[in-house]
Structures are given as C-alpha cells and as structure tokens.
N, C-alpha and C. Protein backbone atom coordinates (compact mmCIF):
# COMPACT_ATOMS: atom_id res chain seq x y z
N UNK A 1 -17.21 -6.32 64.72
CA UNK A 1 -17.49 -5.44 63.58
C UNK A 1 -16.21 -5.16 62.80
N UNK A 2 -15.06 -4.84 63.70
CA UNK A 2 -13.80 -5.03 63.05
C UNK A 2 -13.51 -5.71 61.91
N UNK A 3 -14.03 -6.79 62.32
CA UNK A 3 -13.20 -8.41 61.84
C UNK A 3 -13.67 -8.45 60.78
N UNK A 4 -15.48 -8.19 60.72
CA UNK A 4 -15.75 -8.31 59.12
C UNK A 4 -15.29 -7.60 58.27
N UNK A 5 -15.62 -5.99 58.62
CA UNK A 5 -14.67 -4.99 58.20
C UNK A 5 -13.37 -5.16 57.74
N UNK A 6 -12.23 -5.54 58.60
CA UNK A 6 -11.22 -6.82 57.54
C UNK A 6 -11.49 -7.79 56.40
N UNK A 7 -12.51 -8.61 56.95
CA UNK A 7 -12.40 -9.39 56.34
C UNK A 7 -13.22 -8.90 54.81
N UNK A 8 -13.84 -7.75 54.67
CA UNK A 8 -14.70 -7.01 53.32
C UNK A 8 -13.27 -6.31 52.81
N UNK A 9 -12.63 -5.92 53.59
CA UNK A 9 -11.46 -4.65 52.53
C UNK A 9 -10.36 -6.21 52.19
N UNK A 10 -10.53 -7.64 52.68
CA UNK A 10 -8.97 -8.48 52.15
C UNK A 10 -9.81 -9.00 50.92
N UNK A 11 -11.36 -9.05 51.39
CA UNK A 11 -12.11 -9.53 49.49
C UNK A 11 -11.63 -8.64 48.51
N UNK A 12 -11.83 -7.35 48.80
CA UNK A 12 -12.12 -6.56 48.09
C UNK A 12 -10.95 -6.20 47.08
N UNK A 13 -9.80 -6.41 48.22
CA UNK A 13 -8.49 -6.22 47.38
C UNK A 13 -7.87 -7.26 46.57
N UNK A 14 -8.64 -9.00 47.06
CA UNK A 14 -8.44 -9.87 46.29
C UNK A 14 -9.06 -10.16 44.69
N UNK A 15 -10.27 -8.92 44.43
CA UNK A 15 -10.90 -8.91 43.27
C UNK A 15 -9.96 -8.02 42.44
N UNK A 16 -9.86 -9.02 41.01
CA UNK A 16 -9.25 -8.61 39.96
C UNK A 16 -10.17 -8.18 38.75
N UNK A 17 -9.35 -7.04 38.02
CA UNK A 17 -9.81 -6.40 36.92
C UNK A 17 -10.15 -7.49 36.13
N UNK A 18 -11.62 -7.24 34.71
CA UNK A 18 -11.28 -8.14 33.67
C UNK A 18 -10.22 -7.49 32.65
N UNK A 19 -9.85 -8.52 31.69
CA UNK A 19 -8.96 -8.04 30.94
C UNK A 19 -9.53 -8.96 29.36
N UNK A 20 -10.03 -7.68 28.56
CA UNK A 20 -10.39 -8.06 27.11
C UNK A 20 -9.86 -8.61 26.10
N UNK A 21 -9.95 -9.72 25.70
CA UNK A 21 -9.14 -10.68 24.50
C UNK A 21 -9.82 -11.38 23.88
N UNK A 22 -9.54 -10.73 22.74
CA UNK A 22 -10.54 -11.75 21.81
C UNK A 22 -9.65 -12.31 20.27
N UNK A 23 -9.60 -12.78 19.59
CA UNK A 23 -8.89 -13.31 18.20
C UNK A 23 -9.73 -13.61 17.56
N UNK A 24 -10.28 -12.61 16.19
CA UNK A 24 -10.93 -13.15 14.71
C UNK A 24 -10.26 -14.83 13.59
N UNK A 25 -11.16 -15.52 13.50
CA UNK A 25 -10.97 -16.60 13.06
C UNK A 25 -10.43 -16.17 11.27
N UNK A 26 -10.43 -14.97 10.79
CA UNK A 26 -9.58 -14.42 9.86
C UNK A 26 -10.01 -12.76 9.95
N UNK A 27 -8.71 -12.18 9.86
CA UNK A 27 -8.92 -10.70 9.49
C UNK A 27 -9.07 -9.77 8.29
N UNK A 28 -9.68 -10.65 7.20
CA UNK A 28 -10.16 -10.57 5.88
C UNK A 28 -10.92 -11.49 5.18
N UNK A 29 -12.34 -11.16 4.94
CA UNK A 29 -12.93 -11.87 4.00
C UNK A 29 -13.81 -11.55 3.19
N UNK A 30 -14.43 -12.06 1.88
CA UNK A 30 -15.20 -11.76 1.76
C UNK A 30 -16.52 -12.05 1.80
N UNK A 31 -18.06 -10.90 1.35
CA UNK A 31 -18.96 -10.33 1.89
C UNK A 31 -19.81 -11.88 1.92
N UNK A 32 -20.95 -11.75 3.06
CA UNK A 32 -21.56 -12.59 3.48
C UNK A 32 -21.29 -13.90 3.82
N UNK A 33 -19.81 -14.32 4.47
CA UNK A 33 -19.08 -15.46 4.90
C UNK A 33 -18.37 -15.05 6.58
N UNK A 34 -19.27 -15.94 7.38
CA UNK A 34 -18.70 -15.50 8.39
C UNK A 34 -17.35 -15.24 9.19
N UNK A 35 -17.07 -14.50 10.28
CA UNK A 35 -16.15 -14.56 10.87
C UNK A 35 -16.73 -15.08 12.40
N UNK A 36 -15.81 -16.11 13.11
CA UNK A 36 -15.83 -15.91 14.49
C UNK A 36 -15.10 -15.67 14.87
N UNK A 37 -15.22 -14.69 16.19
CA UNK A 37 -14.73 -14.48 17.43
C UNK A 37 -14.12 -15.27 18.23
N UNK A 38 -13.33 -15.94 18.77
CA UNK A 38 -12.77 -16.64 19.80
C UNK A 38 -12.30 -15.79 21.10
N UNK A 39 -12.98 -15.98 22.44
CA UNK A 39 -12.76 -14.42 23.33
C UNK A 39 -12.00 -15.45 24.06
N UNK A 40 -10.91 -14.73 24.56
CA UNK A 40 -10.12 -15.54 25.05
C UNK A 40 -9.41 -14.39 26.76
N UNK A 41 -10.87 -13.43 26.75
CA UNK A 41 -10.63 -12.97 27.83
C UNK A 41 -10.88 -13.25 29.49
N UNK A 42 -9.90 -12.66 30.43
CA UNK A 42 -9.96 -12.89 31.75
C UNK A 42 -10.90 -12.25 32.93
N UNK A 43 -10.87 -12.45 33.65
CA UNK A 43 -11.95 -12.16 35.05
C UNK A 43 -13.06 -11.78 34.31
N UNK A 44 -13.67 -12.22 33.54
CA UNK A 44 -15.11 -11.26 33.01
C UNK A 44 -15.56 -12.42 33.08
N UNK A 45 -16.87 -11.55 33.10
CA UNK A 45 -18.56 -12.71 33.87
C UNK A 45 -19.47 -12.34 32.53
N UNK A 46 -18.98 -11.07 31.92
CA UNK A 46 -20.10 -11.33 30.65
C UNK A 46 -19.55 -9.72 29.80
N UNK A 47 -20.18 -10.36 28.31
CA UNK A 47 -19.28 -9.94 27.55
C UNK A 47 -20.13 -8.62 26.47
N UNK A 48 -19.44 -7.97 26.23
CA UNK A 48 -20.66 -7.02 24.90
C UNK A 48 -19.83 -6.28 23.71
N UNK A 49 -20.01 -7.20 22.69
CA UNK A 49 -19.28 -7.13 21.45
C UNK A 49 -20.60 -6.51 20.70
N UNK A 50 -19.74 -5.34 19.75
CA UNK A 50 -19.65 -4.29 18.43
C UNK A 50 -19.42 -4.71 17.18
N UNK A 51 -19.71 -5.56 16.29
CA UNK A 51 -19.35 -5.79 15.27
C UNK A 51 -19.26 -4.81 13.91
N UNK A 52 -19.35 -3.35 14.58
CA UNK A 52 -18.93 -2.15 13.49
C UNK A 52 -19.85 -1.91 12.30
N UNK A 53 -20.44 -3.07 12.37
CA UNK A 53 -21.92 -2.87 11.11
C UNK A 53 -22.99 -3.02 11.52
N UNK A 54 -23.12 -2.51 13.03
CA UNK A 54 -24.90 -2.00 13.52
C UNK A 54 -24.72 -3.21 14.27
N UNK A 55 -24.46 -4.89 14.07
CA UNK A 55 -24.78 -5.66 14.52
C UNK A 55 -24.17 -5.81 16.12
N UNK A 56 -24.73 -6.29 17.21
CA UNK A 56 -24.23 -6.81 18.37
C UNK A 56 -24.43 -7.90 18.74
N UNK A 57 -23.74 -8.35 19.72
CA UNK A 57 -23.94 -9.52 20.60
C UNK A 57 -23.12 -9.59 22.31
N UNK A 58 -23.86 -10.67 23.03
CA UNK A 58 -23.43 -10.83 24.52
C UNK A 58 -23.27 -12.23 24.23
N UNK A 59 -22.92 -12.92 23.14
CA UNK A 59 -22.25 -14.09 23.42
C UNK A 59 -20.75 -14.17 23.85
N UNK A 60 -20.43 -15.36 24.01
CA UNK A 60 -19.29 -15.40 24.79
C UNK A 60 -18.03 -15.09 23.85
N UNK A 61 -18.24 -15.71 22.70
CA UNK A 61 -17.83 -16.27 21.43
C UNK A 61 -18.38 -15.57 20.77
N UNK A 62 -18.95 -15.13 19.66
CA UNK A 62 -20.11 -15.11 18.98
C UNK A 62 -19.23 -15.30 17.12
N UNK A 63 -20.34 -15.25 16.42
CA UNK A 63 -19.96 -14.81 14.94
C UNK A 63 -20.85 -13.93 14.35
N UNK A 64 -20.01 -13.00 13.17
CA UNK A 64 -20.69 -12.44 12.34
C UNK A 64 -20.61 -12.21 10.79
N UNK A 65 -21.44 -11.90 9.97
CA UNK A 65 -20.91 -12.13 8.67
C UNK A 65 -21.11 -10.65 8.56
N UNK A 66 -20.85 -9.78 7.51
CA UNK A 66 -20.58 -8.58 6.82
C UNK A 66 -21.38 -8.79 5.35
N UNK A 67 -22.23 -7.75 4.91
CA UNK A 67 -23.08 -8.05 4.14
C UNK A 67 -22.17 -7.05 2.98
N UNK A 68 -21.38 -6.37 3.60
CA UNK A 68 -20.97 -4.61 2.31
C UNK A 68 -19.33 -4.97 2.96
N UNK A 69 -18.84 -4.37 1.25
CA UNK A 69 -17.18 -4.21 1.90
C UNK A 69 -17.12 -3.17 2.41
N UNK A 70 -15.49 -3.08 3.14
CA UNK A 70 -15.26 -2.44 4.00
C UNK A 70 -14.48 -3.01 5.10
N UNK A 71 -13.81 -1.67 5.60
CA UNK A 71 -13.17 -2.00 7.14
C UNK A 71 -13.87 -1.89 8.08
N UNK A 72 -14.22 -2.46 9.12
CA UNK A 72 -14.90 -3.01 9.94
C UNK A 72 -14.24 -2.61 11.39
N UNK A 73 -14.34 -2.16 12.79
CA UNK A 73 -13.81 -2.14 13.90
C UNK A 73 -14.78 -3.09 14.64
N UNK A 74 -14.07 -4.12 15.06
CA UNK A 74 -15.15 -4.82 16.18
C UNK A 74 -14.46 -4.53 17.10
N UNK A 75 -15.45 -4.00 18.53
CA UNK A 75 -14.66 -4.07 19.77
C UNK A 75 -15.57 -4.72 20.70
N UNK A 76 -14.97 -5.14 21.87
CA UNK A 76 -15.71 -5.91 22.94
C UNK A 76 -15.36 -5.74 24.60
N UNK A 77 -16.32 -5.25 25.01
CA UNK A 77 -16.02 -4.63 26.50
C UNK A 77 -16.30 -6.16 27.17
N UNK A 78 -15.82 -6.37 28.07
CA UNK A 78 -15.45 -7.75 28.75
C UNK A 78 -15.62 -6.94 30.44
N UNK A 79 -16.61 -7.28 31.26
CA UNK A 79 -17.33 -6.77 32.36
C UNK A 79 -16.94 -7.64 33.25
N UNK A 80 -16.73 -7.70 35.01
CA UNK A 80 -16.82 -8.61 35.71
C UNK A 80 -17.83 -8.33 36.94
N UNK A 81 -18.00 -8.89 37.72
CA UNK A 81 -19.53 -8.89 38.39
C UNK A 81 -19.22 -7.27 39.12
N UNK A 82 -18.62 -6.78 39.33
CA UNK A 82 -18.77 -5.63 39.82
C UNK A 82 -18.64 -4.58 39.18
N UNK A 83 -18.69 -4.60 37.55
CA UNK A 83 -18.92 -3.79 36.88
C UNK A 83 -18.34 -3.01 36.36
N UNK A 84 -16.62 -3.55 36.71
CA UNK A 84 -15.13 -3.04 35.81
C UNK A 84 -14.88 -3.55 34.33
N UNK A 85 -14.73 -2.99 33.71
CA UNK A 85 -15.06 -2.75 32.09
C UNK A 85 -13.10 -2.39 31.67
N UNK A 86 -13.12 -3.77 31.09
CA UNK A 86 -12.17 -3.61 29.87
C UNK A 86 -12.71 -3.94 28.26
N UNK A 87 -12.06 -3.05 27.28
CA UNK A 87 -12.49 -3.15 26.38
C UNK A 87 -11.23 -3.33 25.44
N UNK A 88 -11.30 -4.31 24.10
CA UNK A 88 -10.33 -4.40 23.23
C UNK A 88 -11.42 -4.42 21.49
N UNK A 89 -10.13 -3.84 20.48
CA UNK A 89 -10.72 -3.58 19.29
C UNK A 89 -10.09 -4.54 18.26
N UNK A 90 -10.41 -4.72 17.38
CA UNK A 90 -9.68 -5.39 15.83
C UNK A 90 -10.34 -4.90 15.07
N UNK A 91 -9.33 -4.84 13.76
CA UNK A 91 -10.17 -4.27 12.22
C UNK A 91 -10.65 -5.73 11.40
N UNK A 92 -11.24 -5.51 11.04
CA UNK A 92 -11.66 -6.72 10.05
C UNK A 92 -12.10 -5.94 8.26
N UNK A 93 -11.17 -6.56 7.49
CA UNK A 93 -11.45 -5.96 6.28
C UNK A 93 -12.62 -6.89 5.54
N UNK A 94 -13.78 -6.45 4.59
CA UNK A 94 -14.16 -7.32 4.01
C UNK A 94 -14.00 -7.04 2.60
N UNK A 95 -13.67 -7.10 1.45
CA UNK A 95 -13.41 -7.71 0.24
C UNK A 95 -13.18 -8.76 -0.75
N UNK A 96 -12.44 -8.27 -1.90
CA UNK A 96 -12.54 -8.87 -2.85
C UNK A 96 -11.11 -9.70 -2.66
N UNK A 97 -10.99 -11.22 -2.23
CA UNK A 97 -9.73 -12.05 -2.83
C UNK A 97 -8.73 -11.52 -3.48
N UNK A 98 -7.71 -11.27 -3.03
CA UNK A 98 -6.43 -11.13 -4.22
C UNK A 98 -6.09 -12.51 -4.85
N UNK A 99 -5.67 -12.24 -5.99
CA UNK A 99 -4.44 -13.50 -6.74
C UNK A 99 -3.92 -14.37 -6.12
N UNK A 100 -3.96 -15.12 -6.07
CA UNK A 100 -2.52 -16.10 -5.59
C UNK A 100 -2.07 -16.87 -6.42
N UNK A 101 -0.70 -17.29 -6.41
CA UNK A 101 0.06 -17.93 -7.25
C UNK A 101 0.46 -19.01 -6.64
N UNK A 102 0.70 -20.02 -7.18
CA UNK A 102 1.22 -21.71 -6.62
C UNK A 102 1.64 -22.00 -7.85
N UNK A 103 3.41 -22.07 -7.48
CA UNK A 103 4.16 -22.56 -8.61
C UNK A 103 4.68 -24.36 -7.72
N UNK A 104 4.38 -25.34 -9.33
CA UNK A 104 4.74 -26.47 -8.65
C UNK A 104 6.20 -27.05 -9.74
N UNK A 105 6.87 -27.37 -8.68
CA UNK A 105 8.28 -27.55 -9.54
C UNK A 105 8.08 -28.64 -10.37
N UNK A 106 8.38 -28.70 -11.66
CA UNK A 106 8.23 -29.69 -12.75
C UNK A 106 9.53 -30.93 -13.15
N UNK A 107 10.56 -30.55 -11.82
CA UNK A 107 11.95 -31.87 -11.54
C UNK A 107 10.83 -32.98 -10.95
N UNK A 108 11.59 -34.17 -11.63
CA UNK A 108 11.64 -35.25 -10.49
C UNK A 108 10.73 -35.99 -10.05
N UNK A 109 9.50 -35.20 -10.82
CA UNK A 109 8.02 -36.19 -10.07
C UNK A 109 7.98 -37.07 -11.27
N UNK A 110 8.01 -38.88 -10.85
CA UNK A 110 7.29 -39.80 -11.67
C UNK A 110 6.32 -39.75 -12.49
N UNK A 111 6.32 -39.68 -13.98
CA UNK A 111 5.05 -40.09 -14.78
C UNK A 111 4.31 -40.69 -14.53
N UNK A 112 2.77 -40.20 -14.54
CA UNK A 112 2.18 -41.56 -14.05
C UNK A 112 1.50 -41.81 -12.97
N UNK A 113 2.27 -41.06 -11.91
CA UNK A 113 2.10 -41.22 -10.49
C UNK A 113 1.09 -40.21 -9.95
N UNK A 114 0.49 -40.27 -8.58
CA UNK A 114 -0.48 -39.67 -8.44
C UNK A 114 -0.03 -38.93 -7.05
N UNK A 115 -0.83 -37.48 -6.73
CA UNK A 115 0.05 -36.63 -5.73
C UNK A 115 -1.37 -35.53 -5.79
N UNK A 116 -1.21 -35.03 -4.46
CA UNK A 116 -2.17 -33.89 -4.33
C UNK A 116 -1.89 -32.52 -3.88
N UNK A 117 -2.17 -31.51 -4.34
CA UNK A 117 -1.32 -30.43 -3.78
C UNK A 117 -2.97 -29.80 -3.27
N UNK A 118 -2.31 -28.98 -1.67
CA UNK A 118 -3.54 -29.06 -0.68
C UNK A 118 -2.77 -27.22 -0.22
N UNK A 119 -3.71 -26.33 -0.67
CA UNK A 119 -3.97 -25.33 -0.71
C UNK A 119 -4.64 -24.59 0.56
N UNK A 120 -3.68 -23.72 1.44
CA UNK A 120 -4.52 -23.01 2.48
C UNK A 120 -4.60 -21.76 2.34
N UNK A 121 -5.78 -21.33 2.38
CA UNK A 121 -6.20 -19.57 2.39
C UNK A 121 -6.91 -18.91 3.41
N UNK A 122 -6.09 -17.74 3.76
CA UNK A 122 -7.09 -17.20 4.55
C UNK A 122 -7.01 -15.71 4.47
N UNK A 123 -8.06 -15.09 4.00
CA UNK A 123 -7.78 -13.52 4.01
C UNK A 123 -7.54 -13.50 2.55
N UNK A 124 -6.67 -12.50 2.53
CA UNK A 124 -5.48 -11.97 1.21
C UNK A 124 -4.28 -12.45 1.34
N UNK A 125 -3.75 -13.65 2.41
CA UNK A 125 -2.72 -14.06 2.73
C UNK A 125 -2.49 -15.65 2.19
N UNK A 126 -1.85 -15.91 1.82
CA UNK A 126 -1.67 -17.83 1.50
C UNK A 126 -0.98 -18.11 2.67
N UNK A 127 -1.39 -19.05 3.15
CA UNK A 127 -0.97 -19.60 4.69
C UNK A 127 0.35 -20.22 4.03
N UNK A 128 -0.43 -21.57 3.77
CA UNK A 128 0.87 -22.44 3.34
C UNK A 128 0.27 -23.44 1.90
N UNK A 129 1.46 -23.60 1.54
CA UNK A 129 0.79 -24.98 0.33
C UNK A 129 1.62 -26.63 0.39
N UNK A 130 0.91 -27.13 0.42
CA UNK A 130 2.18 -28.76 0.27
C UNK A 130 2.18 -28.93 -1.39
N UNK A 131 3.51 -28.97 -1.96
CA UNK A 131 3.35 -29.45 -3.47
C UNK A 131 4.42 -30.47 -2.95
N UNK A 132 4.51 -31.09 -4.33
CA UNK A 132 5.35 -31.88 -4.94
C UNK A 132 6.20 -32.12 -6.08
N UNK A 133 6.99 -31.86 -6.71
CA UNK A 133 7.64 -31.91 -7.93
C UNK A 133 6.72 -32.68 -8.94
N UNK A 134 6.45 -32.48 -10.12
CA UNK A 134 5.44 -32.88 -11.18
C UNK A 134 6.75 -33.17 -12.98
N UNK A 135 6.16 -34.00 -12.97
CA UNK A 135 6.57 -33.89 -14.38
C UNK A 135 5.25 -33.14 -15.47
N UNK A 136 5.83 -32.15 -16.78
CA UNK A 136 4.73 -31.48 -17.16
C UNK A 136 4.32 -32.16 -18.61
N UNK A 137 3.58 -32.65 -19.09
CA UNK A 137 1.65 -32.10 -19.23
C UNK A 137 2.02 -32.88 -17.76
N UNK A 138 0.57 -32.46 -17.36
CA UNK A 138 -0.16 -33.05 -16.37
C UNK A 138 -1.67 -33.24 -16.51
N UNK A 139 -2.26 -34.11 -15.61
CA UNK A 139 -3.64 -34.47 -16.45
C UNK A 139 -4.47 -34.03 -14.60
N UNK A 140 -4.97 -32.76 -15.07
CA UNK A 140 -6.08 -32.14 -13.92
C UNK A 140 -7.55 -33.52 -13.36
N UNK A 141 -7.38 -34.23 -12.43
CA UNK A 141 -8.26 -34.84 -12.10
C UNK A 141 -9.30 -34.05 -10.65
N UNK A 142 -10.54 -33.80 -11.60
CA UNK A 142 -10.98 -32.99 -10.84
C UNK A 142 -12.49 -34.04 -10.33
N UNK A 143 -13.59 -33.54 -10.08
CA UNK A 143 -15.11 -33.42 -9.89
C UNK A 143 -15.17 -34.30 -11.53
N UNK A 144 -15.07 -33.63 -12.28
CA UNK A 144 -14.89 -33.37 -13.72
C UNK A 144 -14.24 -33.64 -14.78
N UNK A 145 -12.77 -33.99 -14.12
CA UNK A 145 -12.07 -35.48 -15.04
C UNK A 145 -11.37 -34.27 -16.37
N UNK A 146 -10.82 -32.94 -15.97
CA UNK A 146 -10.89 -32.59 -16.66
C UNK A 146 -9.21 -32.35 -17.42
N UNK A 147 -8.95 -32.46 -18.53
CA UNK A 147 -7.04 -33.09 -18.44
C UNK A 147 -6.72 -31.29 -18.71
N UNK A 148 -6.16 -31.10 -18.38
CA UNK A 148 -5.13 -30.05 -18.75
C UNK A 148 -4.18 -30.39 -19.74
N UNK A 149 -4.47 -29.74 -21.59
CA UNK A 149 -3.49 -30.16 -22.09
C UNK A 149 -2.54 -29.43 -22.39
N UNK A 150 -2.32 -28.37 -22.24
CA UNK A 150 -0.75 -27.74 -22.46
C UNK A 150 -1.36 -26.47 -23.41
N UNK A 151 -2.91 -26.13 -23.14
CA UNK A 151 -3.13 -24.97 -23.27
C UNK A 151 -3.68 -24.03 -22.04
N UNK A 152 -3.93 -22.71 -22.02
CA UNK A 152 -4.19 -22.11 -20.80
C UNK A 152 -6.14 -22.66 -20.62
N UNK A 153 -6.50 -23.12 -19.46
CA UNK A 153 -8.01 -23.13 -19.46
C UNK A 153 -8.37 -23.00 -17.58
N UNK A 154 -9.01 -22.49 -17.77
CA UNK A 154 -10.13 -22.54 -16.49
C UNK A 154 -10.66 -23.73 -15.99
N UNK A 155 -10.70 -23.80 -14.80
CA UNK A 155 -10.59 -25.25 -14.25
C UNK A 155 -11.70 -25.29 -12.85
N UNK A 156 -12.69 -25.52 -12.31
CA UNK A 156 -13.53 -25.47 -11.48
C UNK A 156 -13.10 -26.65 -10.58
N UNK A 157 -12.67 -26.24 -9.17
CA UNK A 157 -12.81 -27.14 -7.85
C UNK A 157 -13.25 -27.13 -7.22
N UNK A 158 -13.56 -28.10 -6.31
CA UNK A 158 -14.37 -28.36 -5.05
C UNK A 158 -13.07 -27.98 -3.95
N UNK A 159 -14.06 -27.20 -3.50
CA UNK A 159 -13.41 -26.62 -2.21
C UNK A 159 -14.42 -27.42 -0.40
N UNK A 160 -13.53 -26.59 0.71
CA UNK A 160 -14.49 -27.36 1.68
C UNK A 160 -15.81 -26.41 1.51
N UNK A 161 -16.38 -25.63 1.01
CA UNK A 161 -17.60 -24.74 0.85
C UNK A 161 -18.46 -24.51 -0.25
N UNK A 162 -17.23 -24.13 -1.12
CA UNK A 162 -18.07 -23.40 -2.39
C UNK A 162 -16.77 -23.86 -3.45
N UNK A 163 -17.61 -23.78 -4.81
CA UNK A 163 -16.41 -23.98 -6.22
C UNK A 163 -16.08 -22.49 -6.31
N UNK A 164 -14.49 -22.93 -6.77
CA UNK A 164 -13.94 -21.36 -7.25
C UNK A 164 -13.22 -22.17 -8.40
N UNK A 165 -12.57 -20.95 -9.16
CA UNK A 165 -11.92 -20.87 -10.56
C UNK A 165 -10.41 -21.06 -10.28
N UNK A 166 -9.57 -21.91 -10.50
CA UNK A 166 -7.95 -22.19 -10.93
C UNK A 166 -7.81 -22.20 -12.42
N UNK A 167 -6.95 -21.10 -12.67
CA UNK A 167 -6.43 -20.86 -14.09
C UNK A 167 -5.23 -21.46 -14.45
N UNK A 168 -4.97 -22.27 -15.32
CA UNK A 168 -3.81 -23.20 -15.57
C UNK A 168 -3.05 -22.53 -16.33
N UNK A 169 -1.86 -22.02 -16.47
CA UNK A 169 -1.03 -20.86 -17.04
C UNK A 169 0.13 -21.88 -17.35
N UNK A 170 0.29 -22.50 -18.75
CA UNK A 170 1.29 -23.24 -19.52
C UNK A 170 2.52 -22.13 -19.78
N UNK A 171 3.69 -22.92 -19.79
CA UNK A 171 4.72 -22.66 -19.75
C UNK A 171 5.68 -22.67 -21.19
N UNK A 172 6.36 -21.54 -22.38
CA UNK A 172 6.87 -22.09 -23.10
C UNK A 172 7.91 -23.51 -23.38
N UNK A 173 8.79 -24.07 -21.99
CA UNK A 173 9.02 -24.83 -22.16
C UNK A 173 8.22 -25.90 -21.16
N UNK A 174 8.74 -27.19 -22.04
CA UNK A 174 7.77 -28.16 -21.23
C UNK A 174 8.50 -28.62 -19.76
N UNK A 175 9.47 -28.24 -19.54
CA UNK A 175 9.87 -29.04 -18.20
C UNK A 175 10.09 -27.36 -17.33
N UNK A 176 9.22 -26.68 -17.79
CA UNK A 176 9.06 -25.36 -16.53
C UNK A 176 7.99 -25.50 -15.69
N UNK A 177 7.99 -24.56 -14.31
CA UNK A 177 7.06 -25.04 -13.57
C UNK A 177 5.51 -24.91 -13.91
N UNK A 178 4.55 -25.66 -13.54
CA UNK A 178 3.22 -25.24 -13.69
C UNK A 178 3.00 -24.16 -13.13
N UNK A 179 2.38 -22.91 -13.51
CA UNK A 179 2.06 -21.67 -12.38
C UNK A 179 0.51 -21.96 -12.42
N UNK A 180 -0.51 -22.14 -11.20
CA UNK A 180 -1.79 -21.99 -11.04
C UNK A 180 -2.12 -20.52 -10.13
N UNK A 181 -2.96 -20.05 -10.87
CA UNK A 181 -3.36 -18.66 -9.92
C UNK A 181 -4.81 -19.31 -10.00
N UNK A 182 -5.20 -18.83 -8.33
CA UNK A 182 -6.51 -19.06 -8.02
C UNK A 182 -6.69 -17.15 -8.20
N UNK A 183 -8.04 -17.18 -8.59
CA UNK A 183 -8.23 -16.77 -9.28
C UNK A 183 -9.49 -15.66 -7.86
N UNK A 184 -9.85 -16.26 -7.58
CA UNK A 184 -10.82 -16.23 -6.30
C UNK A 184 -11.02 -17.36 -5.32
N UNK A 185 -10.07 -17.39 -4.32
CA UNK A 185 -9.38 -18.41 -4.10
C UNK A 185 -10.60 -18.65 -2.26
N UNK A 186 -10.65 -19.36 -2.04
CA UNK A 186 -11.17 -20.07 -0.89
C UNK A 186 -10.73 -19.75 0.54
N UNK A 187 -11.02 -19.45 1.46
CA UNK A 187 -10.78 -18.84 2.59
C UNK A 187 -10.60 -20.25 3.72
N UNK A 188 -10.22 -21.86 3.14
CA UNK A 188 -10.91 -22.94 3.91
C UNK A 188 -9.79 -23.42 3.08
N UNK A 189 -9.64 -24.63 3.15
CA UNK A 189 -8.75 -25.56 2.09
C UNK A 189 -9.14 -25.71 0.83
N UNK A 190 -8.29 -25.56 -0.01
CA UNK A 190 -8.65 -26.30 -1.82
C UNK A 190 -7.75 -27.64 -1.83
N UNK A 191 -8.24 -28.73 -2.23
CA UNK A 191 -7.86 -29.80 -2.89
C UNK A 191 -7.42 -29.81 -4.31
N UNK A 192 -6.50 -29.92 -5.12
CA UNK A 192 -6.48 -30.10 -6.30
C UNK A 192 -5.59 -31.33 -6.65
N UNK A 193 -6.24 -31.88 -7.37
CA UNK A 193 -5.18 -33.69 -7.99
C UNK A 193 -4.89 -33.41 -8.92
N UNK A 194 -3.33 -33.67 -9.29
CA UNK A 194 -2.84 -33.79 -10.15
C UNK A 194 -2.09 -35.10 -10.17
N UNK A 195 -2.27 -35.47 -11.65
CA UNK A 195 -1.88 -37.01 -11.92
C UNK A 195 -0.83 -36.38 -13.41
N UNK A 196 0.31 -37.56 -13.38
CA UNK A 196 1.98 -37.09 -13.97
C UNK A 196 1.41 -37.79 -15.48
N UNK A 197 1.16 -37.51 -16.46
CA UNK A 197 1.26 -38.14 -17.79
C UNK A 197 1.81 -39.37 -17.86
C-alpha cells in the first residue's frame, strides 16, 4: 500500500501546470476581415478562448472576424486534464487603415526597364517594402494598363484579396522621388508594376 502511495505522490509531483500562449496573426484590422489565433500554449489538453465581442471558441487555434470598431480583449484560459487553468490576454484594435507612404528613389533606374515594388501591410504598421530606383514619368502597369502621366490620379490594384486605391502624388521636379500613399492599404501583400519610360 506504501509503494503505490509513492508511487501516486512521484506522479503527482511529476504533473506540470499549463501555461497560456497564444499570438494574433495581426493586432489591427479592419471590420469584418479575419484574425487568427496561433496558440502556442503548454501542458494544456484543451483550450477556451474570449474573443471580447460575445463570440467564443474551444478550438485549438481558432479565428475571428469583428463586425464593429473597436478595442477588443481576447483572452484564453488553456486547462490541463486536471483542471489547472492558465489564462493569457491581447488587445486587438479594429479600424480604419492609416496612410502609408512609399517613396521610390527616382536615381539610376534604366528607362525602359521593368521592376516591381511589393508592398507589405499589416495593421497600421508597414512591415517592409522592396523598391528600386525608377527613372520619372513612369508608366503604371496595372489590371488596367493604366500610364501615370505626370499628373496626380487614382490608381486601382489587385491585391492578394480585395482592390484598394494608390494615389500617385507627382513631384515639381522631374527627377524627384515618386511618393505613392495607399490610401486604404491591404493587410496581405500589394503588387504594383512599374515600367521606366
């Protein structure tokens, strides 16, 4: 009787707490575009996430979209078979896109030549952008074939989801940089081609 008795208090002390972790696939977006969850928590056997707008789930993972702006608290208690409860929170904002600006330097790029500048967004934040030096006019090859001539115009791209608006903002001189502000900019990659006069 001993022995089991040992051998129940060396289990018992070998069981570990869970510990709650989870990471939003962005911590800003806007309304009715999902977010996922990635739970990236320990010793838990099963999970029970709050998504702060009525909605729940016991997926492992799960996603949710946000129908109204707003700040958002998702939290998620992370359980293990004996019924120890850790819990962790994040805010998630949902709104309206800010501005972004992508200036492309107008040294050095070949007339003529062809180059793509590849746009990452996520949130209210610009991740990163790849440009290339451009010589200026430049001729906008879009969906739409549409040239940019050296006045300001509105410009529609294909994104990986949905079209948004790039505003082409000309420069008094001609060898200054192009400035493009997205305007309502994509939470996924934008593609935009630009080809050198």
């Amino acid at each position: 009787m001993l022995g089991l008795l040992g051998l129940m208090l060396i289990l018992g002390s070998c069981k570990k707490d869970p510990v709650a972790c989870f990471t939003p696939n962005r911590l800003a977006v806007i309304p009715n575009k999902f977010v996922t969850f990635f739970n990236c928590s320990a010793e838990a056997t099963s999970y029970k996430w709050d998504f702060g707008d009525g909605n729940t789930s016991t997926d492992a993972s799960p996603f949710n979209a946000y129908t109204t702006k707003g700040t958002y608290n998702v939290s998620l208690e992370a359980l293990n078979e004996s019924g120890d409860v850790s819990t962790i929170s994040h805010e998630i904002l949902i709104g309206d896109p800010g501005p972004f600006q992508i200036i492309i330097d107008s040294l050095a790029f070949p007339t003529g030549q062809f180059s793509s500048l590849i746009v990452e967004l996520d949130g209210e934040e610009l991740v990163s952008t790849t440009v290339g030096p451009f010589d200026i006019p430049l001729a906008i090859a879009t969906s739409s074939s549409k040239v940019w001539d050296g006045n300001s115009a509105n410009l529609r791209i294909i994104t990986d989801l949905d079209d948004y608006t790039v505003n082409f903002n000309p420069q008094t001189d001609s060898d200054a940089d192009l400035i493009l502000n997205l305007s309502h900019p994509s939470f996924w990659s934008a593609y935009i081609v630009l080809i050198g006069r």
